[in-house]
PDB file of N, CA and C in Angstrom:
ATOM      1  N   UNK A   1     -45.340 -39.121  38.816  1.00  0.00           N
ATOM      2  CA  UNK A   1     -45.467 -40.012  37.697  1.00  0.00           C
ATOM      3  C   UNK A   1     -44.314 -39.785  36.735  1.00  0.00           C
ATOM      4  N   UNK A   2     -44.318 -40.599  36.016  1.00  0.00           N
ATOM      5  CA  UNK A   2     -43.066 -40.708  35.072  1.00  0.00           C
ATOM      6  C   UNK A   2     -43.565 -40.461  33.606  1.00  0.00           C
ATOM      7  N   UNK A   3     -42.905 -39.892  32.811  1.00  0.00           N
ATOM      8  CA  UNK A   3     -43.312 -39.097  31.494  1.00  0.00           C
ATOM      9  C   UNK A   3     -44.109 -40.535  30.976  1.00  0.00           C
ATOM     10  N   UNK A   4     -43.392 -41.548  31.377  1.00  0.00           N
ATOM     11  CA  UNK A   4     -43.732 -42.943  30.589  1.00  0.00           C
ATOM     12  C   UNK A   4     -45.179 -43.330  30.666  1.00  0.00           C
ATOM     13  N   UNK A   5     -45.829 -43.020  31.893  1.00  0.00           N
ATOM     14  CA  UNK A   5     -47.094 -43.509  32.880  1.00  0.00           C
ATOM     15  C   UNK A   5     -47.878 -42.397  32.176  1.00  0.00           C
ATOM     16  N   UNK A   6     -47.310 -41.033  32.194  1.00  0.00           N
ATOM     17  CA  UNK A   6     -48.379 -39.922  31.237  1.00  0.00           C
ATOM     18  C   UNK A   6     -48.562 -39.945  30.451  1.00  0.00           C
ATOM     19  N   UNK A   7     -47.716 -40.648  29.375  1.00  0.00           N
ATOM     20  CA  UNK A   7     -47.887 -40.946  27.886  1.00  0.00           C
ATOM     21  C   UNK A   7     -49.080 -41.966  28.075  1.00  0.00           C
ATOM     22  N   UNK A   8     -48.819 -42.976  29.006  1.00  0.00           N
ATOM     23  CA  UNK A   8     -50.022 -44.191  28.739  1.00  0.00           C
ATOM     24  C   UNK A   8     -51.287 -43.629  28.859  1.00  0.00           C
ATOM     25  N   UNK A   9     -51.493 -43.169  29.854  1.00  0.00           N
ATOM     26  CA  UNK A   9     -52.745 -41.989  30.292  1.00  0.00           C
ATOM     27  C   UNK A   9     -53.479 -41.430  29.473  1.00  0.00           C
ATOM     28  N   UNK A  10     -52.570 -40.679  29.011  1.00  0.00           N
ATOM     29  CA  UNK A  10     -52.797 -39.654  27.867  1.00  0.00           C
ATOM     30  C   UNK A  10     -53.787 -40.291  26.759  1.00  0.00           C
ATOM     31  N   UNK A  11     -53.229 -41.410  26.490  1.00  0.00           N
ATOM     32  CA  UNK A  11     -54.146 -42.516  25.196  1.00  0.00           C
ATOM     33  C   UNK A  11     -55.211 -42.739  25.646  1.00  0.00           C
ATOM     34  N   UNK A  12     -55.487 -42.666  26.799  1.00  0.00           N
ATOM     35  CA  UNK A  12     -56.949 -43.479  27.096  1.00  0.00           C
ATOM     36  C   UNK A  12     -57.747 -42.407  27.051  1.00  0.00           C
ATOM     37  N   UNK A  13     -59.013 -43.072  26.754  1.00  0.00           N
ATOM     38  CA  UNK A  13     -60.450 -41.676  26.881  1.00  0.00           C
ATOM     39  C   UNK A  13     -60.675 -41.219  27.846  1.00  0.00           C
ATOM     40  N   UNK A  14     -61.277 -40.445  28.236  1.00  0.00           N
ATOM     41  CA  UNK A  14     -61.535 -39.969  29.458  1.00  0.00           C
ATOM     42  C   UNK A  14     -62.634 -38.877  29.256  1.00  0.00           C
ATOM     43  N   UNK A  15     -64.078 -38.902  30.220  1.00  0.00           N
ATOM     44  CA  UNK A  15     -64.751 -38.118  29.727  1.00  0.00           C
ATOM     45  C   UNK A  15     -64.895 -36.479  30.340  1.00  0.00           C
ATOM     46  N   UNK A  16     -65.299 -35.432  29.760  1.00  0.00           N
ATOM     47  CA  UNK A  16     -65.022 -34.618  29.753  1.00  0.00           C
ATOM     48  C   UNK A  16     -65.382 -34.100  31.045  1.00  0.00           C
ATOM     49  N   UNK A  17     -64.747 -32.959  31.850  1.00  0.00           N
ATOM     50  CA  UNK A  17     -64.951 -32.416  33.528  1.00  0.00           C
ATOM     51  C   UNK A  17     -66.674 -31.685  32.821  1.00  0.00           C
ATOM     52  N   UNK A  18     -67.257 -31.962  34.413  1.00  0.00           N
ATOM     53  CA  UNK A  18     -68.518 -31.967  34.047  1.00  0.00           C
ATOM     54  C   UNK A  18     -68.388 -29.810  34.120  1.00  0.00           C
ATOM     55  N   UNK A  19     -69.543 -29.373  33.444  1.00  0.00           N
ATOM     56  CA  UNK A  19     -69.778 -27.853  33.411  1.00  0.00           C
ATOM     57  C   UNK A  19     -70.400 -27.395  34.646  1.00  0.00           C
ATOM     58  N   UNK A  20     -69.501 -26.308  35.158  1.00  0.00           N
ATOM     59  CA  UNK A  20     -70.258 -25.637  36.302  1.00  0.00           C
ATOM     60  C   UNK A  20     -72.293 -25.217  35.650  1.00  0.00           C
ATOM     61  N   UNK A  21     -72.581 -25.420  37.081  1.00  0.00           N
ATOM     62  CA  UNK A  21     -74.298 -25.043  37.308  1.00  0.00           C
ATOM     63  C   UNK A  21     -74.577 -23.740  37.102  1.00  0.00           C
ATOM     64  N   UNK A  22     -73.613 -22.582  37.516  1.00  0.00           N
ATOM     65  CA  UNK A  22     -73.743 -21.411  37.368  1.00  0.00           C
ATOM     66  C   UNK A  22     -73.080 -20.652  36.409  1.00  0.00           C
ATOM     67  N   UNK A  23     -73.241 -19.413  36.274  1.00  0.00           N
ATOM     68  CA  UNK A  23     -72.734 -19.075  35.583  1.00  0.00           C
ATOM     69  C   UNK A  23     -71.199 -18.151  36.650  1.00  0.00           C
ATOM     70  N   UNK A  24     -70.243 -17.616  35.732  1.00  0.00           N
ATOM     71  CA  UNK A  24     -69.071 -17.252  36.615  1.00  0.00           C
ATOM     72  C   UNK A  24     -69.364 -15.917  36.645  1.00  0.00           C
ATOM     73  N   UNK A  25     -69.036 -15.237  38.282  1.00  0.00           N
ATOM     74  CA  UNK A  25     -69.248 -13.752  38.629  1.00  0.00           C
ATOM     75  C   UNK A  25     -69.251 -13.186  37.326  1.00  0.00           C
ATOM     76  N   UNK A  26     -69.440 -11.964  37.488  1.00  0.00           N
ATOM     77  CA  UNK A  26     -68.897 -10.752  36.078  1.00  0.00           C
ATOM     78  C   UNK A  26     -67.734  -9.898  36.743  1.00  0.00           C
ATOM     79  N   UNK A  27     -67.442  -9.191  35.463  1.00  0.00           N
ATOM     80  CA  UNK A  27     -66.166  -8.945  36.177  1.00  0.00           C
ATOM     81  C   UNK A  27     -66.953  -7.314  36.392  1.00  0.00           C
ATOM     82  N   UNK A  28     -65.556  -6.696  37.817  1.00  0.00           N
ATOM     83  CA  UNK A  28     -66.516  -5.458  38.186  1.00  0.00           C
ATOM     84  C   UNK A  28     -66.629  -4.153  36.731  1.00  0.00           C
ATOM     85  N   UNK A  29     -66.320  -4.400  35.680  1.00  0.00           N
ATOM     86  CA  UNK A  29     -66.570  -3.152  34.487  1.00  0.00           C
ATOM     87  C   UNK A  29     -67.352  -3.374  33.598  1.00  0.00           C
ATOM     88  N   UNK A  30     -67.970  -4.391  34.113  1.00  0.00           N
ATOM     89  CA  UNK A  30     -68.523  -5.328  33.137  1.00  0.00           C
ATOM     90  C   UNK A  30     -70.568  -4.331  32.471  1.00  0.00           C
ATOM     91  N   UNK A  31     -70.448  -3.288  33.473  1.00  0.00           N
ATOM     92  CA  UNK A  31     -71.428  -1.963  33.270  1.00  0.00           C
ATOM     93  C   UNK A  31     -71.100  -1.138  32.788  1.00  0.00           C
ATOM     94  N   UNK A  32     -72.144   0.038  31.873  1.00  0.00           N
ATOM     95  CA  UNK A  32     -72.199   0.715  31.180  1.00  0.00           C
ATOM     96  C   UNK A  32     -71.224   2.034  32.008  1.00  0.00           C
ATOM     97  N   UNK A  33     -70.592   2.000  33.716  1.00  0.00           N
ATOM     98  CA  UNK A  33     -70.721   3.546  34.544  1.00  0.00           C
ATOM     99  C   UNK A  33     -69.572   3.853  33.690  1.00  0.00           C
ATOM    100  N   UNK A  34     -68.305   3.059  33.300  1.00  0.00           N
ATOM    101  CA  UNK A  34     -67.156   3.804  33.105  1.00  0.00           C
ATOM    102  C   UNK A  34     -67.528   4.358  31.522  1.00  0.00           C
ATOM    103  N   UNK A  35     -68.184   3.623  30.436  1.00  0.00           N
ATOM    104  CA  UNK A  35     -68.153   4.254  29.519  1.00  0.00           C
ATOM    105  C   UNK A  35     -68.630   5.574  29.454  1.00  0.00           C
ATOM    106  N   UNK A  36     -70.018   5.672  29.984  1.00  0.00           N
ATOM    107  CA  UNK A  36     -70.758   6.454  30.710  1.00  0.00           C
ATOM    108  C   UNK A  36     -70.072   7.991  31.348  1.00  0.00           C
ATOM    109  N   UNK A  37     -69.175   7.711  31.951  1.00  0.00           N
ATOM    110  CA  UNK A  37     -68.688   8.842  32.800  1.00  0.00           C
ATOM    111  C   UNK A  37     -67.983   9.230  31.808  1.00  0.00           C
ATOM    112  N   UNK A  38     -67.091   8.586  30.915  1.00  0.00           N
ATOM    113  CA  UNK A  38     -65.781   8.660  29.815  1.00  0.00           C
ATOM    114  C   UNK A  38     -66.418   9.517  28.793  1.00  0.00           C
ATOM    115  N   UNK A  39     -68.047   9.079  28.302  1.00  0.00           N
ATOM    116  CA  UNK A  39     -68.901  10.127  27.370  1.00  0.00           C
ATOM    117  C   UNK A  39     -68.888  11.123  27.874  1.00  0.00           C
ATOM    118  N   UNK A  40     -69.088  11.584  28.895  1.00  0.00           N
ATOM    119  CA  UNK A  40     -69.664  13.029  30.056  1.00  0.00           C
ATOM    120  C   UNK A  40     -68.377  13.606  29.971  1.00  0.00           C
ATOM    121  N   UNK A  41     -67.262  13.162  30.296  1.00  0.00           N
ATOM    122  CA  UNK A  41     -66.177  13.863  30.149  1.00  0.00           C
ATOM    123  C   UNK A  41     -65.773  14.316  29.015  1.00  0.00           C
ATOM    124  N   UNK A  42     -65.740  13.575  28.250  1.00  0.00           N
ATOM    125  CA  UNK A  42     -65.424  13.959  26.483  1.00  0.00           C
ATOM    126  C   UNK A  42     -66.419  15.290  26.329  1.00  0.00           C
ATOM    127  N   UNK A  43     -67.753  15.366  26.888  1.00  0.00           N
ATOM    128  CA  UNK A  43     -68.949  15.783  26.226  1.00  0.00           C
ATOM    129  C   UNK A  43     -68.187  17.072  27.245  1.00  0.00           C
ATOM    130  N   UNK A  44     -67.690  17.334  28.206  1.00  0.00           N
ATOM    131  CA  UNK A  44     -67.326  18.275  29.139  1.00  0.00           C
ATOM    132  C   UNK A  44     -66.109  19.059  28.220  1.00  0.00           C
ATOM    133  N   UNK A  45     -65.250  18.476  28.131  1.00  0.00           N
ATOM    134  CA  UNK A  45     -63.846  19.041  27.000  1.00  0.00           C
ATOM    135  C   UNK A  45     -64.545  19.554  26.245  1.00  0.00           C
ATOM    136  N   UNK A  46     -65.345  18.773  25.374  1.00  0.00           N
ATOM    137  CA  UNK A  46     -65.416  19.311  23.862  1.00  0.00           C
ATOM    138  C   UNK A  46     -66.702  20.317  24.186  1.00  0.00           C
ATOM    139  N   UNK A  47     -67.281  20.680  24.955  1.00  0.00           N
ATOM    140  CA  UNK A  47     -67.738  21.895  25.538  1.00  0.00           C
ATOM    141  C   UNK A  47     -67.345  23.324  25.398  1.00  0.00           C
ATOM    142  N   UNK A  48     -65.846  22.797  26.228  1.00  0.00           N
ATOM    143  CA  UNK A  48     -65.294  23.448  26.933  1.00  0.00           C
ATOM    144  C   UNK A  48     -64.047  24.588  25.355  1.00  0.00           C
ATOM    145  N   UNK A  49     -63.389  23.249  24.706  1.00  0.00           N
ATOM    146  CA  UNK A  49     -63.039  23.511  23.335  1.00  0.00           C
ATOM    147  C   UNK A  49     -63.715  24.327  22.555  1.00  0.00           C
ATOM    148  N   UNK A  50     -65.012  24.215  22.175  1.00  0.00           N
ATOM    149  CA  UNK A  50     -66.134  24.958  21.536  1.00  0.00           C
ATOM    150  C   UNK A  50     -66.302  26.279  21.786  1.00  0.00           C
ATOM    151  N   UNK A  51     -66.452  26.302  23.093  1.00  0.00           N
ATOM    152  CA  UNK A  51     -66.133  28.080  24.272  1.00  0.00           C
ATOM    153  C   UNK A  51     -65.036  28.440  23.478  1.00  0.00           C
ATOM    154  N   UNK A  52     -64.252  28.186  23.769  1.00  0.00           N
ATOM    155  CA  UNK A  52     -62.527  28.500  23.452  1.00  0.00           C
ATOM    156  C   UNK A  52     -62.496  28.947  22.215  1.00  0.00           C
ATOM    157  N   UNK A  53     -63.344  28.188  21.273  1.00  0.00           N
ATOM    158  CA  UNK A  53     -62.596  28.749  19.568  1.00  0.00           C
ATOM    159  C   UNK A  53     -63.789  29.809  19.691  1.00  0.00           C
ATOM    160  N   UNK A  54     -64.761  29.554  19.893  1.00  0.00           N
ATOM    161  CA  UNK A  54     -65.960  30.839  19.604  1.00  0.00           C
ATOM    162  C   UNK A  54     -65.126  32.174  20.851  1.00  0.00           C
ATOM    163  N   UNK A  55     -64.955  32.175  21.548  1.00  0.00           N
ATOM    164  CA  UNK A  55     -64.374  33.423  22.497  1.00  0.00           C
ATOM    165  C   UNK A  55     -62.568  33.615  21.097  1.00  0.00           C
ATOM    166  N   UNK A  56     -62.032  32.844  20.968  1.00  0.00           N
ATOM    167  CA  UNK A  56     -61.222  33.401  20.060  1.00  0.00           C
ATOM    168  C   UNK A  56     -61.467  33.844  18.791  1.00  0.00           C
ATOM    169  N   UNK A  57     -63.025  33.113  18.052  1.00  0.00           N
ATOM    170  CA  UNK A  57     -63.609  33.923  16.986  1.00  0.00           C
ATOM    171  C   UNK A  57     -64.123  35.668  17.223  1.00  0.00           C
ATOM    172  N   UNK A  58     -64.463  35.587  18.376  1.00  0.00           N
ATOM    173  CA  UNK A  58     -65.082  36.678  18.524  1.00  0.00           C
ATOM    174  C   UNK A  58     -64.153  38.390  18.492  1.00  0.00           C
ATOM    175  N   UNK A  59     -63.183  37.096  19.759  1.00  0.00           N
ATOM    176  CA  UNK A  59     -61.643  38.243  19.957  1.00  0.00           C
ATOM    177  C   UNK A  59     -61.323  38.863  18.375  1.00  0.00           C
ATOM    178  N   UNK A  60     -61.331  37.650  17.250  1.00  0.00           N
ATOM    179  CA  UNK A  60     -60.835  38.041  16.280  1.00  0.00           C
ATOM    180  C   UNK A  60     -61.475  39.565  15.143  1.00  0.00           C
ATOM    181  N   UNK A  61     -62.802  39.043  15.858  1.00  0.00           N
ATOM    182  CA  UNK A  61     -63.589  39.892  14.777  1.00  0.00           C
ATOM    183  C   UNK A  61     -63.632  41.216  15.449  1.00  0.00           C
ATOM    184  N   UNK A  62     -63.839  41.485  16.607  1.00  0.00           N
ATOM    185  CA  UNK A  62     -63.438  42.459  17.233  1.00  0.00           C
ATOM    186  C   UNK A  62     -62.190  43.030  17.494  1.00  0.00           C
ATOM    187  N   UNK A  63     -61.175  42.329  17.124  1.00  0.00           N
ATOM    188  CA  UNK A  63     -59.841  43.295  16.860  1.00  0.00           C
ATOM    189  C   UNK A  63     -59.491  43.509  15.161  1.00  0.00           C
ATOM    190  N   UNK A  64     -60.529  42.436  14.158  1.00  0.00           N
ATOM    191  CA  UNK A  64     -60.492  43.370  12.768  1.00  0.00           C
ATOM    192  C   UNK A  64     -61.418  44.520  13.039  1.00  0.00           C
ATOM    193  N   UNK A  65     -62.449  44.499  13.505  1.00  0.00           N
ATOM    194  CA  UNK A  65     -63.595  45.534  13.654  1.00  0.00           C
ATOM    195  C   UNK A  65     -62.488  46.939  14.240  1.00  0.00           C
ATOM    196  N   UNK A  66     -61.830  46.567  14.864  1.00  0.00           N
ATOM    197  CA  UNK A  66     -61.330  47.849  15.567  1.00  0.00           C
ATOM    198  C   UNK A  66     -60.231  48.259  14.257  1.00  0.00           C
ATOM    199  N   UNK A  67     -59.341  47.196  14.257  1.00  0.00           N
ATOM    200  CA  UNK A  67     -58.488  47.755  12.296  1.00  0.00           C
ATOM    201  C   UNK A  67     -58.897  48.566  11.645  1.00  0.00           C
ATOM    202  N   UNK A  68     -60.447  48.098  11.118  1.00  0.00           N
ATOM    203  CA  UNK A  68     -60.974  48.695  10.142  1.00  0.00           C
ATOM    204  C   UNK A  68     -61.448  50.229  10.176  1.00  0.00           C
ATOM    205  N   UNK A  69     -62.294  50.503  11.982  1.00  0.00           N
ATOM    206  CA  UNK A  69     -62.334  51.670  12.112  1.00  0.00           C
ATOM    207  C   UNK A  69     -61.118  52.366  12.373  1.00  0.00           C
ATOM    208  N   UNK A  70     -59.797  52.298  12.559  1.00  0.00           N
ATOM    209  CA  UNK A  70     -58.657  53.160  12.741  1.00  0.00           C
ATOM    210  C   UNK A  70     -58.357  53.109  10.992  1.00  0.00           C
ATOM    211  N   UNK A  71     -58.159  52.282  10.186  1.00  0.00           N
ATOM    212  CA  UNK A  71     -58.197  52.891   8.866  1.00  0.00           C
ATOM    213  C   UNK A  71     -58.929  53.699   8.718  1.00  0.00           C
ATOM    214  N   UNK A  72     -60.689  53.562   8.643  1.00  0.00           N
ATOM    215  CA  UNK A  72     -61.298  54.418   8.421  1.00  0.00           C
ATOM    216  C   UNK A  72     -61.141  55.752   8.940  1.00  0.00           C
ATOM    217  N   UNK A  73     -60.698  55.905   9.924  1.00  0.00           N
ATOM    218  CA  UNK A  73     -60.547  57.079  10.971  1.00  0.00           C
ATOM    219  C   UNK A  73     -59.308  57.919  10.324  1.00  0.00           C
ATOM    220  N   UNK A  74     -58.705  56.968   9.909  1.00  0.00           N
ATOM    221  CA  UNK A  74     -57.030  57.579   9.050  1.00  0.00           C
ATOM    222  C   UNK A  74     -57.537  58.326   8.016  1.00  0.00           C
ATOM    223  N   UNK A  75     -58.419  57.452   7.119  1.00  0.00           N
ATOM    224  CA  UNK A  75     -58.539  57.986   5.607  1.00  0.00           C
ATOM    225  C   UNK A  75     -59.619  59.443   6.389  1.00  0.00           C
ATOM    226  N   UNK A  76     -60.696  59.048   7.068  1.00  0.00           N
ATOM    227  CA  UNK A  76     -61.429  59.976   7.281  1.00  0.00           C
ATOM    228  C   UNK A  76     -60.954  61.212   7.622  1.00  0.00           C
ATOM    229  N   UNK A  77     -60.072  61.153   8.217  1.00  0.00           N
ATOM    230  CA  UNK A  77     -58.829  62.852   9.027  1.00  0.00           C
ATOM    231  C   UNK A  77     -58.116  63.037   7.709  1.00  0.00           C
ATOM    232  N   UNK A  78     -57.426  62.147   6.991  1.00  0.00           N
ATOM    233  CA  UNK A  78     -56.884  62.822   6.025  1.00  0.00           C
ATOM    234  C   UNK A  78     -58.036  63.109   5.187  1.00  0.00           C
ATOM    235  N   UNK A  79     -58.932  63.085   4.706  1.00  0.00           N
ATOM    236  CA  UNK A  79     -60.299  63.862   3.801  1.00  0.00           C
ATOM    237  C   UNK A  79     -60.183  65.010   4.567  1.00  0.00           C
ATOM    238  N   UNK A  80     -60.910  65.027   5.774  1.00  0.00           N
ATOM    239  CA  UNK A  80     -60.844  66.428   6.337  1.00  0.00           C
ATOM    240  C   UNK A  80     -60.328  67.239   6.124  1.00  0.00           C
ATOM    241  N   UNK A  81     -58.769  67.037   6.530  1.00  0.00           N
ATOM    242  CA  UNK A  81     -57.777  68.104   6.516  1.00  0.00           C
ATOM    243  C   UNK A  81     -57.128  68.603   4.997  1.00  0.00           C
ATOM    244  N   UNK A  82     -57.781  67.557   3.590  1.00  0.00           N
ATOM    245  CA  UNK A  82     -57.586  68.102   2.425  1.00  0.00           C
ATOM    246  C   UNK A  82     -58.725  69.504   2.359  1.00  0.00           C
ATOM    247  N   UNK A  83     -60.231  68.958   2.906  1.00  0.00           N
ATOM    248  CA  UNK A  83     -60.527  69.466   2.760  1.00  0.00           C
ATOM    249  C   UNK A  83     -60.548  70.982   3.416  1.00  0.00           C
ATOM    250  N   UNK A  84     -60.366  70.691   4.258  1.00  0.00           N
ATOM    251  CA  UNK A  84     -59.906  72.378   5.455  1.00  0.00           C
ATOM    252  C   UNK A  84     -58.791  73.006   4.427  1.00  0.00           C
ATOM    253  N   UNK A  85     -58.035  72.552   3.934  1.00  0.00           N
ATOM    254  CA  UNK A  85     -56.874  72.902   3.057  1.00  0.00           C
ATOM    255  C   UNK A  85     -57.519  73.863   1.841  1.00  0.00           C
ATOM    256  N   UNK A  86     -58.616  73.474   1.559  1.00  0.00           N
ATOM    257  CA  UNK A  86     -58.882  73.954   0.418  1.00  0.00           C
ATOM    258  C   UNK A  86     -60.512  75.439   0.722  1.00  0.00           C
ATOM    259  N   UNK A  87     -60.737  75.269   2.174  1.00  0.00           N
ATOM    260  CA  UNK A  87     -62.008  75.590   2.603  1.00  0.00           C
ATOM    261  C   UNK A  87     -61.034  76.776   3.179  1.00  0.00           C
ATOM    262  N   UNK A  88     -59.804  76.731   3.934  1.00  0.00           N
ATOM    263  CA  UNK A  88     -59.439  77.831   4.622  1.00  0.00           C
ATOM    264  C   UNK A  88     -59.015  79.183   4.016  1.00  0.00           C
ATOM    265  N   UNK A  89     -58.565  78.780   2.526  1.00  0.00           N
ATOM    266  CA  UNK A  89     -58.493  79.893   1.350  1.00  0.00           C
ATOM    267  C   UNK A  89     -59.471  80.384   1.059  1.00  0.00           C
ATOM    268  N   UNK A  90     -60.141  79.811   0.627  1.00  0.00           N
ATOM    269  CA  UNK A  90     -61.345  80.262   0.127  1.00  0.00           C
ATOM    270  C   UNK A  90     -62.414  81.044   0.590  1.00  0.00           C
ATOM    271  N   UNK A  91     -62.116  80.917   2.238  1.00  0.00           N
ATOM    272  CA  UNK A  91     -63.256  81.137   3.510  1.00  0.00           C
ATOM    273  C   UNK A  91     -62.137  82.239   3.669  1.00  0.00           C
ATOM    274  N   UNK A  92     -61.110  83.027   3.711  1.00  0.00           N
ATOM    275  CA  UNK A  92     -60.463  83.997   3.563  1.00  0.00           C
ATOM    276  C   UNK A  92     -60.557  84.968   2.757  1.00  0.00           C
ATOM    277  N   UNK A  93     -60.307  84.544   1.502  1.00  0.00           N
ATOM    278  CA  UNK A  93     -60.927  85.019   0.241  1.00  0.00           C
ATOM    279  C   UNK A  93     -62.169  85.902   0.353  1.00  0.00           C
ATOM    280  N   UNK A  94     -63.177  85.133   0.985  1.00  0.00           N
ATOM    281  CA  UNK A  94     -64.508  85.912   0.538  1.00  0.00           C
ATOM    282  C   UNK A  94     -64.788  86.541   1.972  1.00  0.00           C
ATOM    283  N   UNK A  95     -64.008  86.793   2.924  1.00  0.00           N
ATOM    284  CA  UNK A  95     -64.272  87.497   4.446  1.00  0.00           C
ATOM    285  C   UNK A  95     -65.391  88.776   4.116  1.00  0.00           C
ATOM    286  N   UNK A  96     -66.826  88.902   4.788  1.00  0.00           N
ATOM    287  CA  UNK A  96     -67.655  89.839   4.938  1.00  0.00           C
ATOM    288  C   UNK A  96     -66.790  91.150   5.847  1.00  0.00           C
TER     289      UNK A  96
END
């Protein structure tokens, strides 16, 4: 046809293509499985994340826990040995 013949066409009414009877397939994602699996996985990581910071909380508190007793252990030997310092004269001093 010639642009001329489509233009004429074009003007006239014409009634509308009739509507399919059915409805059209679905498409295949058109179900809950992929979101579904996508939750489970997330829910698997962030599991897995959770482990991870609590095992590195723990590491943490257990290598201050160990700090604290080697200070303590420091200050505690140096008490001692002031005190032996001052116990070994004295425990000389008064020999039976």
């Amino acid at each position: 046809m010639t642009p001329r013949e489509d233009k004429e066409r074009s003007g006239k009414e014409t009634a509308p293509p009739k509507l399919p009877e059915t409805n059209p397939p679905s498409f295949p994602g058109s179900d809950y499985s992929f979101t579904l699996q996508a939750v489970f996985e997330m829910q698997g990581t962030l599991g897995k994340l959770t482990q991870a910071v609590e095992n590195l909380t723990v590491s943490k508190v257990i290598y201050a826990a160990g700090a604290v007793l080697t200070v303590l252990g420091i200050i505690g030997g140096w008490l001692i040995g002031k005190i032996w310092e001052l116990l070994i004269p004295y425990l000389q001093a008064h020999k039976p």
